[in-house]
N, C-alpha and C. Protein backbone atom coordinates (compact mmCIF):
# COMPACT_ATOMS: atom_id res chain seq x y z
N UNK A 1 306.91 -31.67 155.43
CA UNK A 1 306.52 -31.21 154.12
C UNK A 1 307.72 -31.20 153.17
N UNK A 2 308.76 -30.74 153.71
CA UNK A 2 310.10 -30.76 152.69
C UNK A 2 310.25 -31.82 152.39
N UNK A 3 310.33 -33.04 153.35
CA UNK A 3 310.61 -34.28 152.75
C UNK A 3 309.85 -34.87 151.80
N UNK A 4 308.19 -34.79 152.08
CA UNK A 4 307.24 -34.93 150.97
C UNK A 4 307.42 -34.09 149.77
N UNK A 5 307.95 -33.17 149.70
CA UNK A 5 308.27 -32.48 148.11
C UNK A 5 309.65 -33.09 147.67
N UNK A 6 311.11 -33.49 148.99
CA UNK A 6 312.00 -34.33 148.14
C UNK A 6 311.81 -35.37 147.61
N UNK A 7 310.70 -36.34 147.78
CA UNK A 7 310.37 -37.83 147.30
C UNK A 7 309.65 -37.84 145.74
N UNK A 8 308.99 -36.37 146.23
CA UNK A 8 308.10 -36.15 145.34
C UNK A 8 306.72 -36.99 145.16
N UNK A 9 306.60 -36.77 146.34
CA UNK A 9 304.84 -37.14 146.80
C UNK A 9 304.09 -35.84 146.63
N UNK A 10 304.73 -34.84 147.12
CA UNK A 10 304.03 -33.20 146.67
C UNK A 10 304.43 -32.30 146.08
N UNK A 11 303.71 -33.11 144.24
CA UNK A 11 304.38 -32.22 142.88
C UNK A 11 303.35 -31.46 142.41
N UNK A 12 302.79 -30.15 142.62
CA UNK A 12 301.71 -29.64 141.95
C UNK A 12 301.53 -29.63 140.89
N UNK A 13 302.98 -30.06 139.43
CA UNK A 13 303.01 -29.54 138.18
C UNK A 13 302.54 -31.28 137.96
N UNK A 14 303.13 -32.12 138.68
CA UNK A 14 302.91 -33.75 137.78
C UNK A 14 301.35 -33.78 137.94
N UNK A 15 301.08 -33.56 139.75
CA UNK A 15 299.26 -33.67 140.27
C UNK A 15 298.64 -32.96 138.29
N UNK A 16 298.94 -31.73 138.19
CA UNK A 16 297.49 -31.01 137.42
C UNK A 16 298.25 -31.44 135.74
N UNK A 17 299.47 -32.12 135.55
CA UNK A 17 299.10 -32.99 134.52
C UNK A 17 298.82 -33.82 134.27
N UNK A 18 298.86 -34.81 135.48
CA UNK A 18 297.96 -35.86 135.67
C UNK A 18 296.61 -35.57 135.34
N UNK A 19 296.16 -34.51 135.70
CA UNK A 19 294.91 -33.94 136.11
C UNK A 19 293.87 -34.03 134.75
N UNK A 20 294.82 -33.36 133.99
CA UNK A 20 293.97 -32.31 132.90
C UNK A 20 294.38 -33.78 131.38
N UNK A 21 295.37 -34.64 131.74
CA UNK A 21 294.92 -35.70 130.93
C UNK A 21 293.60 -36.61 131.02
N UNK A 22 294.05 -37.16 132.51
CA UNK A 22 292.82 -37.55 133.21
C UNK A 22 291.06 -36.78 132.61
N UNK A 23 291.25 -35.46 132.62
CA UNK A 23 289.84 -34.87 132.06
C UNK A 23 289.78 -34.71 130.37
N UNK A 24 291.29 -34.87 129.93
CA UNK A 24 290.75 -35.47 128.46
C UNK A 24 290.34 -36.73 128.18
N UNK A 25 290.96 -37.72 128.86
CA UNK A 25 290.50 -39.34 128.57
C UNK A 25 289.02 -39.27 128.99
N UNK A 26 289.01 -39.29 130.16
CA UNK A 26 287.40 -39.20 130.96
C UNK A 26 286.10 -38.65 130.53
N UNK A 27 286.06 -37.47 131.17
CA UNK A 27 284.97 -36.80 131.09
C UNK A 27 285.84 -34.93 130.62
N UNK A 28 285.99 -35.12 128.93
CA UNK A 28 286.69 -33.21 128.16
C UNK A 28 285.93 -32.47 128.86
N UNK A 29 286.94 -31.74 129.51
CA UNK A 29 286.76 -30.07 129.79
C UNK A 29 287.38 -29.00 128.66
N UNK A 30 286.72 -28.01 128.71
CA UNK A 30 287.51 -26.73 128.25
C UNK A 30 288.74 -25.88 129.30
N UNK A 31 289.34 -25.27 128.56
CA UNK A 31 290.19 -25.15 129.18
C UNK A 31 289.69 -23.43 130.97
N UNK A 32 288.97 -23.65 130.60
CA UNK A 32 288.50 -22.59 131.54
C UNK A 32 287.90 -23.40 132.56
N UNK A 33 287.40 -24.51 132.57
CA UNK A 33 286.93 -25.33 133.54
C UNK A 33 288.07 -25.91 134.07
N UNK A 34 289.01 -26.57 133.08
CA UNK A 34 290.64 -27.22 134.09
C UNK A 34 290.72 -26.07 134.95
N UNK A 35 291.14 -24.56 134.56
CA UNK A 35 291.83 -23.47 135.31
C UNK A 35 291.34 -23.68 136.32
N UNK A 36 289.83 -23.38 136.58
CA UNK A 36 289.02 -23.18 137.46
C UNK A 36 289.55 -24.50 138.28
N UNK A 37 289.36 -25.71 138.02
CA UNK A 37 289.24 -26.98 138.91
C UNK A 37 290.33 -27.09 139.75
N UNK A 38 291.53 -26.51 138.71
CA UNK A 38 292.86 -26.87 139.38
C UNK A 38 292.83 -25.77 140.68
N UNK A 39 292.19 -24.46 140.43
CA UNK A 39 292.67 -23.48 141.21
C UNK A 39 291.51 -23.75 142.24
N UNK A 40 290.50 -24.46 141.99
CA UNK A 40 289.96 -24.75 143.26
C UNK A 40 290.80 -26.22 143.87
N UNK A 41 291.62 -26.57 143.50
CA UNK A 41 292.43 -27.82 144.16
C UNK A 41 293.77 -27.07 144.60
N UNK A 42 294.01 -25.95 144.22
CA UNK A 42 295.09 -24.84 145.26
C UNK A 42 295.88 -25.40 144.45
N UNK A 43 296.11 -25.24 143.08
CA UNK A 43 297.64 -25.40 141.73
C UNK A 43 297.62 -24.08 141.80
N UNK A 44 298.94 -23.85 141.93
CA UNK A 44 299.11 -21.89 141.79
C UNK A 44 298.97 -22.03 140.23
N UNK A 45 298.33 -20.41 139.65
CA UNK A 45 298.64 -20.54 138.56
C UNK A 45 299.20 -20.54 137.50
N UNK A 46 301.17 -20.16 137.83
CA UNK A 46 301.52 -20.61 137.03
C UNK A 46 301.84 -21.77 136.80
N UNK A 47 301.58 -22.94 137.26
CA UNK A 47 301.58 -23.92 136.98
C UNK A 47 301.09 -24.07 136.32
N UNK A 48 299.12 -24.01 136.54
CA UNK A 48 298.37 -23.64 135.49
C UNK A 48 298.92 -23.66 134.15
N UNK A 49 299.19 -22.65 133.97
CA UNK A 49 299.34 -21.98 132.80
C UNK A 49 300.67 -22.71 132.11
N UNK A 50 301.14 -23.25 132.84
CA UNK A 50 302.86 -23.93 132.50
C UNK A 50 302.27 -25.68 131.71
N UNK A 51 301.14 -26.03 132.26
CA UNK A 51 300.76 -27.51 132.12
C UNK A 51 299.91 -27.36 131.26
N UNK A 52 298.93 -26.08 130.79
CA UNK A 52 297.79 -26.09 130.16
C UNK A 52 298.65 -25.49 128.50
N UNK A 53 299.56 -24.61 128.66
CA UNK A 53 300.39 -24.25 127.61
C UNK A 53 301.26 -25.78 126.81
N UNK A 54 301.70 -26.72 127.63
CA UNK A 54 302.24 -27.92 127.42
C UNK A 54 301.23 -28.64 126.36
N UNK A 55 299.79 -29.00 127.26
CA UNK A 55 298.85 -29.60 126.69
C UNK A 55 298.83 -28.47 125.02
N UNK A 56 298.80 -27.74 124.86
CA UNK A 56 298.59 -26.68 123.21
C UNK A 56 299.38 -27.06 122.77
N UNK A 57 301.03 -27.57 123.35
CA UNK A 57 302.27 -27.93 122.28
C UNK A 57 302.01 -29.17 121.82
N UNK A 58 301.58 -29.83 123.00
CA UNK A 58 301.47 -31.27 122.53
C UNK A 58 300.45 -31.66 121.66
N UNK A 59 299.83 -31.07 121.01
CA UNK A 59 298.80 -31.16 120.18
C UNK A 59 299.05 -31.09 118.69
N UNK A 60 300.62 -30.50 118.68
CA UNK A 60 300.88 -30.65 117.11
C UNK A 60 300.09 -30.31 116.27
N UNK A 61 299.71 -29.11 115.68
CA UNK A 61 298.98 -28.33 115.26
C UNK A 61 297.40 -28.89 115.13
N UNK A 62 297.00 -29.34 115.99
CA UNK A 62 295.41 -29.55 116.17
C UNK A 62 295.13 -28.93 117.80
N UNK A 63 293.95 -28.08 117.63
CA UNK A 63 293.85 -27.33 118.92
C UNK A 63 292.84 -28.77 120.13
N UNK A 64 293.87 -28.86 121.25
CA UNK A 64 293.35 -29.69 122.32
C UNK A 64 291.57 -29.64 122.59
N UNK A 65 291.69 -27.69 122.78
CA UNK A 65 290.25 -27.79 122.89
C UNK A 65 289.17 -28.64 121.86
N UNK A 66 289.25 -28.42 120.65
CA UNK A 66 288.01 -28.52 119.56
C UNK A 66 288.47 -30.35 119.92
N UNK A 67 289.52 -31.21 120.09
CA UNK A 67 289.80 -32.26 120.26
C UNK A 67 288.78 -33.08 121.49
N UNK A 68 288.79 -32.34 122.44
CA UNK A 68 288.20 -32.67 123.65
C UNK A 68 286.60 -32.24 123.80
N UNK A 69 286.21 -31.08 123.22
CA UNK A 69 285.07 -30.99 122.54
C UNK A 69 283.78 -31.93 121.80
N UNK A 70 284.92 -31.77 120.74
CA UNK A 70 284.38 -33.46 119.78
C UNK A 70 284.70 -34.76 120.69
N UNK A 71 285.47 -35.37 121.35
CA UNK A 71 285.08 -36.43 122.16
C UNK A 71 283.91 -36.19 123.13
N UNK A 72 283.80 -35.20 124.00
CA UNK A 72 282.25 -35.13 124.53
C UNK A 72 281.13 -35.01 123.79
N UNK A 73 280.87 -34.39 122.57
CA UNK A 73 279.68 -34.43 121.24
C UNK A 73 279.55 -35.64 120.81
N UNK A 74 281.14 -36.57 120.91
CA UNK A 74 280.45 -38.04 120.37
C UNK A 74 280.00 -38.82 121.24
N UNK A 75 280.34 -38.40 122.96
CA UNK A 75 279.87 -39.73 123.61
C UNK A 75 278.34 -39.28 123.70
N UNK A 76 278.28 -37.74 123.68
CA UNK A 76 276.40 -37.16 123.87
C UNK A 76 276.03 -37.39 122.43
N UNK A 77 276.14 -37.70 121.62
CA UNK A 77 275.11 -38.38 120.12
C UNK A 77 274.59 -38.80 120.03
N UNK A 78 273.76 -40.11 120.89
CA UNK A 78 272.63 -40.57 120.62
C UNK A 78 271.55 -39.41 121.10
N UNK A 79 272.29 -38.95 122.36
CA UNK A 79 271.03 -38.11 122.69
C UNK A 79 270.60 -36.62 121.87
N UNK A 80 271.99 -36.21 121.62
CA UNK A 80 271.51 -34.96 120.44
C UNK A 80 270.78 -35.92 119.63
N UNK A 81 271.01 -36.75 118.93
CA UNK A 81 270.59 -37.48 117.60
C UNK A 81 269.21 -37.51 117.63
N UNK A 82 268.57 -37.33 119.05
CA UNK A 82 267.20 -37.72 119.31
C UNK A 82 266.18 -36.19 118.58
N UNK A 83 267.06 -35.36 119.13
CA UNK A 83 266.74 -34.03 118.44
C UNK A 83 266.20 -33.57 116.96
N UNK A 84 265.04 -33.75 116.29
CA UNK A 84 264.67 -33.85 115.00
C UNK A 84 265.34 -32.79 114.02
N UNK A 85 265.37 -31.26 114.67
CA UNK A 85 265.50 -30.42 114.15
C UNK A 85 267.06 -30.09 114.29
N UNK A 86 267.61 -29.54 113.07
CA UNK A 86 268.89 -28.94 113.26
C UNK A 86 269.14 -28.15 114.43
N UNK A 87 268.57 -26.54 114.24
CA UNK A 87 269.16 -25.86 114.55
C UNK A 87 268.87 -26.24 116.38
N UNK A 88 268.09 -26.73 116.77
CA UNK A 88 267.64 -27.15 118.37
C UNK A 88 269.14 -28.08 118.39
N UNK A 89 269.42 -29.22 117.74
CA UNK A 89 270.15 -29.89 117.97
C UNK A 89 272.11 -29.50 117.93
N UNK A 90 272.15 -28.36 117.02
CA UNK A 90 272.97 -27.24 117.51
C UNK A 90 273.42 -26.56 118.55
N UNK A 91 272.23 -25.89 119.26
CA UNK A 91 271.93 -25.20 120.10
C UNK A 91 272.02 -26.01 121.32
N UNK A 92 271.70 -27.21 121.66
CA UNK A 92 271.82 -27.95 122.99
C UNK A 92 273.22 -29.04 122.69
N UNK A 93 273.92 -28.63 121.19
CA UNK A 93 275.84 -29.08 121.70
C UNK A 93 276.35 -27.84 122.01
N UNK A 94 276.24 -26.61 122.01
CA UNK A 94 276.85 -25.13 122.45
C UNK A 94 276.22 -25.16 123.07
N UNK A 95 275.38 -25.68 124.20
CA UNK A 95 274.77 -25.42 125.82
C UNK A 95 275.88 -26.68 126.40
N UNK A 96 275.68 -27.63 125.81
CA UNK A 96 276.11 -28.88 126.43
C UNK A 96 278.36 -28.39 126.57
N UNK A 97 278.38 -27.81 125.68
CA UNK A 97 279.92 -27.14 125.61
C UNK A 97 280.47 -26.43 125.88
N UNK A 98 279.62 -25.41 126.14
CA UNK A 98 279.80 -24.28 127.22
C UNK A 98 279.66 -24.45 128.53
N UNK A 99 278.37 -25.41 128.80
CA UNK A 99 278.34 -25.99 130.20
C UNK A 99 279.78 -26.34 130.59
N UNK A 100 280.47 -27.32 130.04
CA UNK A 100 281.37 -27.87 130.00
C UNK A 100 282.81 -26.95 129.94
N UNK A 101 282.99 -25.74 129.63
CA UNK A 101 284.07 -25.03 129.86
C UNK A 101 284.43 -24.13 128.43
N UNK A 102 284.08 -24.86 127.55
CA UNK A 102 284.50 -24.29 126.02
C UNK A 102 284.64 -23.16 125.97
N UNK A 103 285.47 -22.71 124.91
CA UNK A 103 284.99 -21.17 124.87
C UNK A 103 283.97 -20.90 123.70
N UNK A 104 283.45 -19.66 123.31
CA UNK A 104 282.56 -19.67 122.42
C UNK A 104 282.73 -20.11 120.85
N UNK A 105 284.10 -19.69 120.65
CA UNK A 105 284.07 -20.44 119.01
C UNK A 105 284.42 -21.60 119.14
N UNK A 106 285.15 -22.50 119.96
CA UNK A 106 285.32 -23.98 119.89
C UNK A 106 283.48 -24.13 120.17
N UNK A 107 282.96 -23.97 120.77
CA UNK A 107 281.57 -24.52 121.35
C UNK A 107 280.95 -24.31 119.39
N UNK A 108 281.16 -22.95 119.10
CA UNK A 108 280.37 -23.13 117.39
C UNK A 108 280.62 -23.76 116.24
N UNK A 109 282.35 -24.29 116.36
CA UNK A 109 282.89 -24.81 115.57
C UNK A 109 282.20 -26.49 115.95
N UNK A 110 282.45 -26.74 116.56
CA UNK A 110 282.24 -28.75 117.09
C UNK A 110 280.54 -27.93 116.99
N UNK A 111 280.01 -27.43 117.64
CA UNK A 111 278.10 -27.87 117.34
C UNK A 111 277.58 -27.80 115.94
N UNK A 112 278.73 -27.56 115.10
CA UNK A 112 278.43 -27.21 113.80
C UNK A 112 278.10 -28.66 113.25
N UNK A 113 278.99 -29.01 113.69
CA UNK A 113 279.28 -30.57 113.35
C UNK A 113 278.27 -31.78 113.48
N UNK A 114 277.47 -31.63 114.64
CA UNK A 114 275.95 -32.33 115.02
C UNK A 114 274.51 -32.10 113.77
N UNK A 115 275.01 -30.92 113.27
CA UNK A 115 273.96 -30.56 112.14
C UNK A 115 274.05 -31.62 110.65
N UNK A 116 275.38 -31.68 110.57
CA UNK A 116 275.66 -32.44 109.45
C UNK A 116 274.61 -33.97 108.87
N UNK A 117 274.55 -34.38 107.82
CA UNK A 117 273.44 -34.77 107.63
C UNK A 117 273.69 -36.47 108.55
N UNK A 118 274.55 -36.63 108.61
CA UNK A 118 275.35 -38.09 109.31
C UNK A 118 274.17 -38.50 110.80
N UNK A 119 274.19 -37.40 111.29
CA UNK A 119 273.22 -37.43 112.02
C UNK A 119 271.64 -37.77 112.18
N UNK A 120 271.29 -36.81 111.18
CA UNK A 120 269.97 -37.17 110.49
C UNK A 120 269.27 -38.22 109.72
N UNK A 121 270.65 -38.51 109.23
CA UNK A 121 270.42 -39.56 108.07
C UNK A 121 269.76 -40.92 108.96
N UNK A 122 270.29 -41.61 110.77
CA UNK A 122 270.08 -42.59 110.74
C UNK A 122 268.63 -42.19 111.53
N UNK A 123 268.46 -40.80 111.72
CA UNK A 123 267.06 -40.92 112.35
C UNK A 123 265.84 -40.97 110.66
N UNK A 124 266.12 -40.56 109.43
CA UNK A 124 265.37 -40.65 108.56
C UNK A 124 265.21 -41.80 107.77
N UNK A 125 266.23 -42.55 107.86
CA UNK A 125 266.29 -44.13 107.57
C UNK A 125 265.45 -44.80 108.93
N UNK A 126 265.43 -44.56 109.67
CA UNK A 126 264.48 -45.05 110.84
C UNK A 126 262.96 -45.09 110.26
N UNK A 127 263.04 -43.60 109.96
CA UNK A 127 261.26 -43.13 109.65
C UNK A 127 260.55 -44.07 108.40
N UNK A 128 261.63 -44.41 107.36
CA UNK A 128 260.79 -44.54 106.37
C UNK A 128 260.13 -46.18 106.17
């Protein structure tokens, strides 16, 4: 084992930043779902907290979460889009975001955003 940590085959801090980029490119988590994932993959947590604090700097005053948020709301858009009504179509991106880890005001801030008329507009140009 010592020798595997001198080569650096067993880095817990590179593994869960690998990790938690990996789940921004891929498939955005909130940051309560990384915690959780990592600490079910045995990352102590200050690591955690050492890699997930990194990811907030590196963001240069735009918060990671609402970032990673809005990339999962845009790849789920056709299917909210299917949704006629606002406030339903609201309501199932703050299910779909919370599922997903969010916390509650990133989840209200980004579902706010599905309401906007951008949405509507190509299902009412459809209708007419």
């Amino acid at each position: 084992m010592t020798r595997l940590v001198e080569v650096g085959y067993l880095d817990d801090e590179s593994f869960a930043r690998t990790w938690v980029e990996s789940r921004d490119r891929a498939r955005p988590r909130g940051e309560s779902a990384l915690r959780r994932e990592l600490a079910q993959k045995g990352v102590a947590r200050q690591v955690v907290d050492d890699v997930l604090g990194e990811r907030l700097g590196a963001a240069a005053g735009s918060d990671p979460n609402q970032a990673a948020a809005a990339a999962l709301i845009e790849r789920k858009r056709a299917a909210l889009s299917r949704e006629p009504d606002d406030r339903k179509r609201r309501q199932k991106a703050y299910a779909l975001l919370a599922r997903n880890g969010f916390d509650p005001d990133t989840c209200r801030t980004v579902s706010a955003s599905v309401t906007n008329d951008d949405v509507g507009e190509d299902r009412h140009d459809a209708d007419r």
